[in-house]
Protein backbone atom coordinates (compact mmCIF):
# COMPACT_ATOMS: atom_id res chain seq x y z
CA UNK A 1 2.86 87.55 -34.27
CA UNK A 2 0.83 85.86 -31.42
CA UNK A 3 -0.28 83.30 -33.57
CA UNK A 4 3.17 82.43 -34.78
CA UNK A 5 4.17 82.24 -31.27
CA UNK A 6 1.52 79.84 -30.57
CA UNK A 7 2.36 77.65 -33.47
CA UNK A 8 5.77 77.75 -32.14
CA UNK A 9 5.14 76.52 -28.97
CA UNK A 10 2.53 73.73 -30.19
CA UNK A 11 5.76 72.50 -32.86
CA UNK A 12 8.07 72.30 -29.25
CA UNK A 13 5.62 69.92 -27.07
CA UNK A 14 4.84 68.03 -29.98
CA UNK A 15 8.55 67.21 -30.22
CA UNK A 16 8.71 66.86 -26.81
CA UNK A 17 6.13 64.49 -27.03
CA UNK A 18 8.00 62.61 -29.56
CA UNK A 19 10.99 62.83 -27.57
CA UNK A 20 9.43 61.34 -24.48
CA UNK A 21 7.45 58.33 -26.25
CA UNK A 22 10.81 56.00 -26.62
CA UNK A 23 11.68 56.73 -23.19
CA UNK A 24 7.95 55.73 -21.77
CA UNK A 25 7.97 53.01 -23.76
CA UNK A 26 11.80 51.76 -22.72
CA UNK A 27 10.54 51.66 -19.09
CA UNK A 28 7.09 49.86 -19.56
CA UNK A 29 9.53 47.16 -21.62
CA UNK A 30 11.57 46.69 -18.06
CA UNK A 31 8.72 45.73 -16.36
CA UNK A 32 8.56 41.88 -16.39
CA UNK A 33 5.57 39.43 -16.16
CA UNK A 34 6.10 36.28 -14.90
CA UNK A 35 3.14 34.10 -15.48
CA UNK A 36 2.29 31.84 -12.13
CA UNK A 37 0.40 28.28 -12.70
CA UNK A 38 -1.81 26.39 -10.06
CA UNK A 39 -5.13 24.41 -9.83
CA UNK A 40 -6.84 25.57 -6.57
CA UNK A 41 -9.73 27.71 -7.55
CA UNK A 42 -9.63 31.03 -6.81
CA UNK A 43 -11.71 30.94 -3.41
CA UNK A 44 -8.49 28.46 -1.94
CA UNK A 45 -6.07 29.69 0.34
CA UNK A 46 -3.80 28.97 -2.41
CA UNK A 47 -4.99 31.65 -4.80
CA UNK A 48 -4.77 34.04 -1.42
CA UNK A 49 -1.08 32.80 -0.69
CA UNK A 50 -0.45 33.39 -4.63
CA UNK A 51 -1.54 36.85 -5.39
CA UNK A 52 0.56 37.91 -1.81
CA UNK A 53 3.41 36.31 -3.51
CA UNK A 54 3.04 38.66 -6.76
CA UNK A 55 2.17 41.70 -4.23
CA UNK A 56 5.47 41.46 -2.59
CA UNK A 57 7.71 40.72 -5.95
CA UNK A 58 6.48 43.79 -7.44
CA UNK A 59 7.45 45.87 -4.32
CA UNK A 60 10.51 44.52 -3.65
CA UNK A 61 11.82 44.74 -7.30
CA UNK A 62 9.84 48.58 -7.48
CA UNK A 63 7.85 47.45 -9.89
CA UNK A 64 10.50 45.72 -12.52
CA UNK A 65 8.75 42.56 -11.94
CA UNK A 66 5.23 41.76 -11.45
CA UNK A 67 3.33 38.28 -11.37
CA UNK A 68 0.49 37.32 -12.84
CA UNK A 69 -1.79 34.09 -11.16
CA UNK A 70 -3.50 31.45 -13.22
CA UNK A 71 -5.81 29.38 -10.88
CA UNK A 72 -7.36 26.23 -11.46
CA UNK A 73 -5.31 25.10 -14.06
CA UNK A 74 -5.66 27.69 -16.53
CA UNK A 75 -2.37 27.38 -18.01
CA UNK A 76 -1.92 23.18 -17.55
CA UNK A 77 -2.70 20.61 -14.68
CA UNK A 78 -0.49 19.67 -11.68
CA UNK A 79 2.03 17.29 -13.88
CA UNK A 80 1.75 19.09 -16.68
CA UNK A 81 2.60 22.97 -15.16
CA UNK A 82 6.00 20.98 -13.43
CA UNK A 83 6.65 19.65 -17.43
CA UNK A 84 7.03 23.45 -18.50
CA UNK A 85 8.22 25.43 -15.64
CA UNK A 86 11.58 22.34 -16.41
CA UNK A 87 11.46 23.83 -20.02
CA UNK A 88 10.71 27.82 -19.70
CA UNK A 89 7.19 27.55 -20.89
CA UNK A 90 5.72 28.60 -17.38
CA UNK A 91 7.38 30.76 -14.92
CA UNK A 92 6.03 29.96 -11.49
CA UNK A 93 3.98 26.90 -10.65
CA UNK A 94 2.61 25.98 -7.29
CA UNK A 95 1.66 21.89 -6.70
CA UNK A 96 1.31 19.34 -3.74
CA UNK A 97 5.35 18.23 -3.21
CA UNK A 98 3.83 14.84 -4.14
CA UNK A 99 3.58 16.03 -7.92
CA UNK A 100 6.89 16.41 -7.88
CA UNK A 101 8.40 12.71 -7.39
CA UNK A 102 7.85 12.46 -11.04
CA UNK A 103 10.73 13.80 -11.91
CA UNK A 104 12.99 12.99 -9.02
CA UNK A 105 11.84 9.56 -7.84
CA UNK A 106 13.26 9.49 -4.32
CA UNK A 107 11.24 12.38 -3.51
CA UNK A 108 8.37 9.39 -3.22
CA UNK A 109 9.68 8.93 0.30
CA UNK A 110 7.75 11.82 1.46
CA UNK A 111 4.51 10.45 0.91
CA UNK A 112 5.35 7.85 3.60
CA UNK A 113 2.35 7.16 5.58
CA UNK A 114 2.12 8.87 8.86
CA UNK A 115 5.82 10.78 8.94
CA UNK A 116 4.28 14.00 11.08
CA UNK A 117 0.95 13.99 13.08
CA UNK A 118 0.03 17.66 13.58
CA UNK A 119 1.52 20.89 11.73
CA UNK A 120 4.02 21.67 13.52
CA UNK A 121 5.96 18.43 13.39
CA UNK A 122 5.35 18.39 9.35
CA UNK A 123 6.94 22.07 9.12
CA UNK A 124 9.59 20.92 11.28
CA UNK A 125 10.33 17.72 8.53
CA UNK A 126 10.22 20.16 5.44
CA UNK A 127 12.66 22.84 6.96
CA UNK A 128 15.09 20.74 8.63
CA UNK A 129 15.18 17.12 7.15
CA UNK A 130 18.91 16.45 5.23
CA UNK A 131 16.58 14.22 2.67
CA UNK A 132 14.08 16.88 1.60
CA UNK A 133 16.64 19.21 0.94
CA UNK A 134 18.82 16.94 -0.82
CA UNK A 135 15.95 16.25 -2.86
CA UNK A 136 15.32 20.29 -3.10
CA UNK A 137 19.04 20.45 -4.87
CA UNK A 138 18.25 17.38 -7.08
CA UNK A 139 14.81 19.49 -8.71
CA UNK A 140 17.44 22.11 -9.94
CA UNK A 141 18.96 19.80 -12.32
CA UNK A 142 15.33 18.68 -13.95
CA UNK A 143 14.95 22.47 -14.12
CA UNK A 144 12.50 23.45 -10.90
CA UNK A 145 14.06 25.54 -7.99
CA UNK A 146 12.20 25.52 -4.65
CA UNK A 147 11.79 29.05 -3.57
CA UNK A 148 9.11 28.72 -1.05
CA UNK A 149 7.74 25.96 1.04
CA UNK A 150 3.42 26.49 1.50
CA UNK A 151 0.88 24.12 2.84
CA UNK A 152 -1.89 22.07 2.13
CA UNK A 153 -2.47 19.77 5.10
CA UNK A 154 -3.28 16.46 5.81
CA UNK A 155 -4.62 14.22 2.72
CA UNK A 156 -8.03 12.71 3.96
CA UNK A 157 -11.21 10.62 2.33
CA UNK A 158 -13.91 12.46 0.70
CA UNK A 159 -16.25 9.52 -0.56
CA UNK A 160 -19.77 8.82 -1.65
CA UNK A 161 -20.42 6.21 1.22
CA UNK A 162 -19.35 5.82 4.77
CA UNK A 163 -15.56 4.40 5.54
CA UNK A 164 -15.93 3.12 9.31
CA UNK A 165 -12.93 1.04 8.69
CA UNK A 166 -10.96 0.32 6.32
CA UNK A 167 -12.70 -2.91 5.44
CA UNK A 168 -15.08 -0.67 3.37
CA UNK A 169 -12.51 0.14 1.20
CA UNK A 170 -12.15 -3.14 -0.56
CA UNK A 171 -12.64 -2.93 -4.46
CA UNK A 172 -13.82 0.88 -4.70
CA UNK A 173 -12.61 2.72 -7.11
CA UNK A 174 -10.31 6.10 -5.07
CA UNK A 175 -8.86 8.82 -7.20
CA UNK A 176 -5.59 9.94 -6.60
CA UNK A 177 -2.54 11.76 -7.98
CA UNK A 178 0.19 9.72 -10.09
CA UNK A 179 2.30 9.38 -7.42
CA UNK A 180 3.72 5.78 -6.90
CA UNK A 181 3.94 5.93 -3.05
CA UNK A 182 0.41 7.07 -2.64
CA UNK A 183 -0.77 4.03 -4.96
CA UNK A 184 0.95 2.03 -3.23
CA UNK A 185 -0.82 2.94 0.54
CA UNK A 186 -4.07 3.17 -1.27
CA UNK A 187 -3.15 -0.83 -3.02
CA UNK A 188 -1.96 -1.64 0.69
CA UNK A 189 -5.60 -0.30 2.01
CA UNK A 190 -7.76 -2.50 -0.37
CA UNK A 191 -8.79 0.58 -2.90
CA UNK A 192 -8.12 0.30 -6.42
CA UNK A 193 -6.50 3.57 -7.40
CA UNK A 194 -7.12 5.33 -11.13
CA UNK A 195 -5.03 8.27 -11.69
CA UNK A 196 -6.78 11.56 -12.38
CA UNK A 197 -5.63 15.25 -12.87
CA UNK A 198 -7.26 17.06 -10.22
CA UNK A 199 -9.68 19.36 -12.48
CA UNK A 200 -11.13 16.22 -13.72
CA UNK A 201 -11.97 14.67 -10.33
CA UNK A 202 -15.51 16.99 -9.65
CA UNK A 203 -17.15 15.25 -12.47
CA UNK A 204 -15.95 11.38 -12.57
CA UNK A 205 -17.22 11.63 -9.02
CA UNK A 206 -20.24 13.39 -9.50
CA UNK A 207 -20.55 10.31 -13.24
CA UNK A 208 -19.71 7.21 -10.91
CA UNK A 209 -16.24 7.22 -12.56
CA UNK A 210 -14.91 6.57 -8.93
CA UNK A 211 -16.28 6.64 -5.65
CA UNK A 212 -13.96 9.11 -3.73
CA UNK A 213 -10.67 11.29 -3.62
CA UNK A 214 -8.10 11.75 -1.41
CA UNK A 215 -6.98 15.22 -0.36
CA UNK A 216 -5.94 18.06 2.26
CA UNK A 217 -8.92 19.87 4.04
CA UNK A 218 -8.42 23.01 1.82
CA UNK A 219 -8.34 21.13 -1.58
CA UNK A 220 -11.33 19.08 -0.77
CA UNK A 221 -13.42 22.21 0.05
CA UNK A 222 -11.84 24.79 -2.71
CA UNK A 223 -12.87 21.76 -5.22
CA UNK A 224 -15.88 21.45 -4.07
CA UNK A 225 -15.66 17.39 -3.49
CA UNK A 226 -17.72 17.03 -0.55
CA UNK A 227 -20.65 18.70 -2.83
CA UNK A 228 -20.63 15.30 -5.01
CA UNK A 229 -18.46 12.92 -2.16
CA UNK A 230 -20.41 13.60 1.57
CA UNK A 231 -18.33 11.70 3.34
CA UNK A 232 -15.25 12.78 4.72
CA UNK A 233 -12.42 10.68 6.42
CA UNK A 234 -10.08 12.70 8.79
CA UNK A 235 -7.57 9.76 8.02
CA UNK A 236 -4.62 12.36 7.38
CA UNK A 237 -2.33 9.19 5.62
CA UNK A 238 -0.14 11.41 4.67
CA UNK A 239 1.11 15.32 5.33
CA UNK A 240 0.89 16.72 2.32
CA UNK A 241 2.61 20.29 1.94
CA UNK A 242 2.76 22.45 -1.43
CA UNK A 243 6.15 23.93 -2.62
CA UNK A 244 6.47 27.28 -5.25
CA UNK A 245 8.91 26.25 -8.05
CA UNK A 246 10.62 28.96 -10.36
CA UNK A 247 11.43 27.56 -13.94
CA UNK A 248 15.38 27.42 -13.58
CA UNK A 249 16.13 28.68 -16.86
CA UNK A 250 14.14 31.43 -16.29
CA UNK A 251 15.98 31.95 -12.59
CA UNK A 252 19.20 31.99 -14.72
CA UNK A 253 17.86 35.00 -16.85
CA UNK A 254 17.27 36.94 -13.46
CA UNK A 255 19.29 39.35 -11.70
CA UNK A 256 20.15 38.95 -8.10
CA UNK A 257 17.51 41.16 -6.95
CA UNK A 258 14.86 39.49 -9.24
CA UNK A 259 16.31 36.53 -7.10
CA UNK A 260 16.04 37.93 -4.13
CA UNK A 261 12.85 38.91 -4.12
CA UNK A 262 11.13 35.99 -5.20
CA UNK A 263 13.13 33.84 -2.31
CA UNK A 264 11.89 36.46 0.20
CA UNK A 265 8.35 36.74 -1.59
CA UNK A 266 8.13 32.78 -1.55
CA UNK A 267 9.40 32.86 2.54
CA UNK A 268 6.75 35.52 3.47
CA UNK A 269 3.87 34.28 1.44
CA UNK A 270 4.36 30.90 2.45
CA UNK A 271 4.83 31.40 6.17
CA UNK A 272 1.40 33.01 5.73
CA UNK A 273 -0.16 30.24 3.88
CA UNK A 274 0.92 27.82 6.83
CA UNK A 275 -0.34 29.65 9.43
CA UNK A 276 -3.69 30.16 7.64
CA UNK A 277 -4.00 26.93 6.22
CA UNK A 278 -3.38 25.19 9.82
CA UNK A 279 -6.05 27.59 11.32
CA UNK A 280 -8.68 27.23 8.62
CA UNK A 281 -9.09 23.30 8.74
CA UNK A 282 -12.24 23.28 11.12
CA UNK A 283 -13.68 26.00 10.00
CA UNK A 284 -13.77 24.80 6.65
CA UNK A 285 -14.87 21.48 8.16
CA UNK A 286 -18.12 23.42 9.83
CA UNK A 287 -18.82 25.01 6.58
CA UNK A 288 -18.80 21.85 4.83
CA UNK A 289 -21.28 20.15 7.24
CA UNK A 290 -23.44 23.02 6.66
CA UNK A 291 -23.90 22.17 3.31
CA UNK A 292 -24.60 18.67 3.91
CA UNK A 293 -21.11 16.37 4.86
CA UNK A 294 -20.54 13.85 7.17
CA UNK A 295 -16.81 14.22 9.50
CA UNK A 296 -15.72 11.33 10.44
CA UNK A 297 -12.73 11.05 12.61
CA UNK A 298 -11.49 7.71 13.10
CA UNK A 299 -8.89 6.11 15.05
CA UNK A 300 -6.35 6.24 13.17
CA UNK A 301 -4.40 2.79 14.49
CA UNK A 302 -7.02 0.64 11.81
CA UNK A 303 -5.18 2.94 9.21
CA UNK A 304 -1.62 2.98 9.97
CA UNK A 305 -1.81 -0.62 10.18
CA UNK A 306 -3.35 -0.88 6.63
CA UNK A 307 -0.93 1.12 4.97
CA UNK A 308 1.99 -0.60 6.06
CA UNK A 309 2.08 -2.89 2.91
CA UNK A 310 3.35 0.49 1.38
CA UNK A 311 6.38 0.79 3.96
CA UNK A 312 7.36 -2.63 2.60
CA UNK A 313 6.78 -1.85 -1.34
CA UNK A 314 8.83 1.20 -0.57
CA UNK A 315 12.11 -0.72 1.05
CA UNK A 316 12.05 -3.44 -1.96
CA UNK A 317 11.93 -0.22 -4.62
CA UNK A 318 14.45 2.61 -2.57
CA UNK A 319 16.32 0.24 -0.28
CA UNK A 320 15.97 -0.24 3.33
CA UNK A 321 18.64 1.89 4.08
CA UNK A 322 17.36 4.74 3.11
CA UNK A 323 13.52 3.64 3.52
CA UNK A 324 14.58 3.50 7.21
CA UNK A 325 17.34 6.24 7.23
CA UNK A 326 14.23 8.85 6.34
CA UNK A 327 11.94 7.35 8.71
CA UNK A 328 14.35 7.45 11.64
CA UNK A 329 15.09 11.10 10.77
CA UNK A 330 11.16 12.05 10.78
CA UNK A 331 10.64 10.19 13.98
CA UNK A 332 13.69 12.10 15.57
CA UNK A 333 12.19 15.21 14.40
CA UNK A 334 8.67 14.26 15.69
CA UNK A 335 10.00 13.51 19.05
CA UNK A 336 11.12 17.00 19.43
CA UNK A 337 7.51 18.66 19.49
């Protein structure tokens, strides 16, 4: 009789077992991965900011969501992760705004040379300028949606020789993104610009291919450039900020909480990527000296007045009414700091 009983009761949790399976299995399908793209390495502040971003989605959708990071450019490059996240194949893609004037071509405007001078003016321009967030709505119709606005810094020289002017420039060969504003301040300085995705730079560097880069602070140390390029330029031509872009046919496909928490993910994580980005700059700077870089900090009059050729490129493309209509409103907005 025991041993019936016991054969019973084995037959019961069996089924219960069975019973229970479609259930477990119904709520590990709920859970949703949403696959994040950028090419920092994974010692950047970037890959930080990133995986605080996925943190914070999973708790604030209890766990229906979660994110995983690709870092340097493990699912595509900078132009290429903006060409899928428009068509669904990638989620979540982070990328210097610059990358993204490729597919709205006013958005070149914000590469204008010298709009903000410290940090606190540039976060100023990206939360309250009418133009950036015009340009913001125009992204949703080539399939990007903003939801968080993170930071870079200031794009400076790292170079294989010494820039004490910018008479040294003339004929060298700079990398730099395919972005038709910065080509055109680089043109205006005397370089001659060849376009290269950013995981290629390390080597046509370290081959001769070109003699320098131009980046933020963070990129040029989380790349490693100043390893193969010594010399770095505090120039800061341009403020360079990074923005977190949600595929918008995959924002369609969300619920409003899914929404909500990656707007309130993308606001917290990049608020901390600011702060830590605007705090690491020397620091990084020390470290790279340590391993053998040169600082330079110039005046930076030399420069402003050798990229002006761009201002002028840029009112014969976009107009000088709204050349000078986005210029006016970043000076306004400098004047207030």
């Amino acid at each position: 009789m025991d041993q019936i009983r016991t054969t019973r009761r084995i037959a019961l949790l069996g089924t219960a077992g069975l019973l229970a399976a479609p259930a477990i299995a119904t709520a590990q399908a709920r859970v949703r991965t949403l696959r994040l793209n950028h090419t920092d390495t994974d010692i950047g502040a970037r890959q930080e900011a990133a995986l605080l971003f996925g943190r914070r989605v999973q708790e604030l959708t209890d766990g229906q969501y979660r994110v995983q990071v690709f870092h340097s450019g493990q699912l595509a490059n900078d132009a290429r992760s903006l060409e899928q996240v428009a068509v669904g194949s990638i989620d979540l893609a982070i990328t210097g705004v610059v990358t993204y004037a490729t597919h709205t071509r006013p958005l070149n405007l914000i590469a204008l040379p010298y709009l903000a001078e410290n940090y606190q003016q540039g976060w100023r321009l990206y939360d309250e300028s009418r133009f950036i967030a015009s340009q913001k709505q125009a992204l949703i119709g080539r399939g990007m949606r903003v939801v968080g606005d993170w930071e870079a810094g200031f794009r400076c020289f790292s170079t294989t020789f010494a820039l004490p002017s910018p008479a040294a420039v003339r004929g060298r060969k700079l990398r730099i993104a395919p972005v038709d504003m910065i080509r055109w301040i680089m043109e205006s300085q005397g370089w001659n610009p060849v376009v290269l995705p950013v995981t290629e730079v390390y080597l046509a560097i370290q081959q001769g291919t070109v003699d320098g880069q131009e980046n933020p602070i963070d990129t040029i140390f989380s790349q490693r450039f100043h390893e193969v390029a010594k010399h770095i330029t505090l120039s800061n031509h341009i403020y360079s900020p990074l923005w977190l872009c949600a595929s918008e046919r995959v924002w369609q496909s969300l619920p409003q909480n899914a929404r909500d928490a990656l707007m309130q993910a993308g606001r917290e994580s990049g608020q901390h990527n600011r702060q830590q980005v605007a705090a690491n700059d020397e620091a990084l700077l020390r470290q790279m000296t340590e391993k053998g870089a040169t600082i330079a900090r110039p005046d930076l009059g030399p420069w402003r007045d050798a990229s002006q050729g761009a201002i002028a490129r840029a009112r014969q493309e976009y107009g000088q009414e709204q050349v000078d209509a986005f210029m006016a409103e970043a000076a306004t907005l400098r004047a207030r700091s």
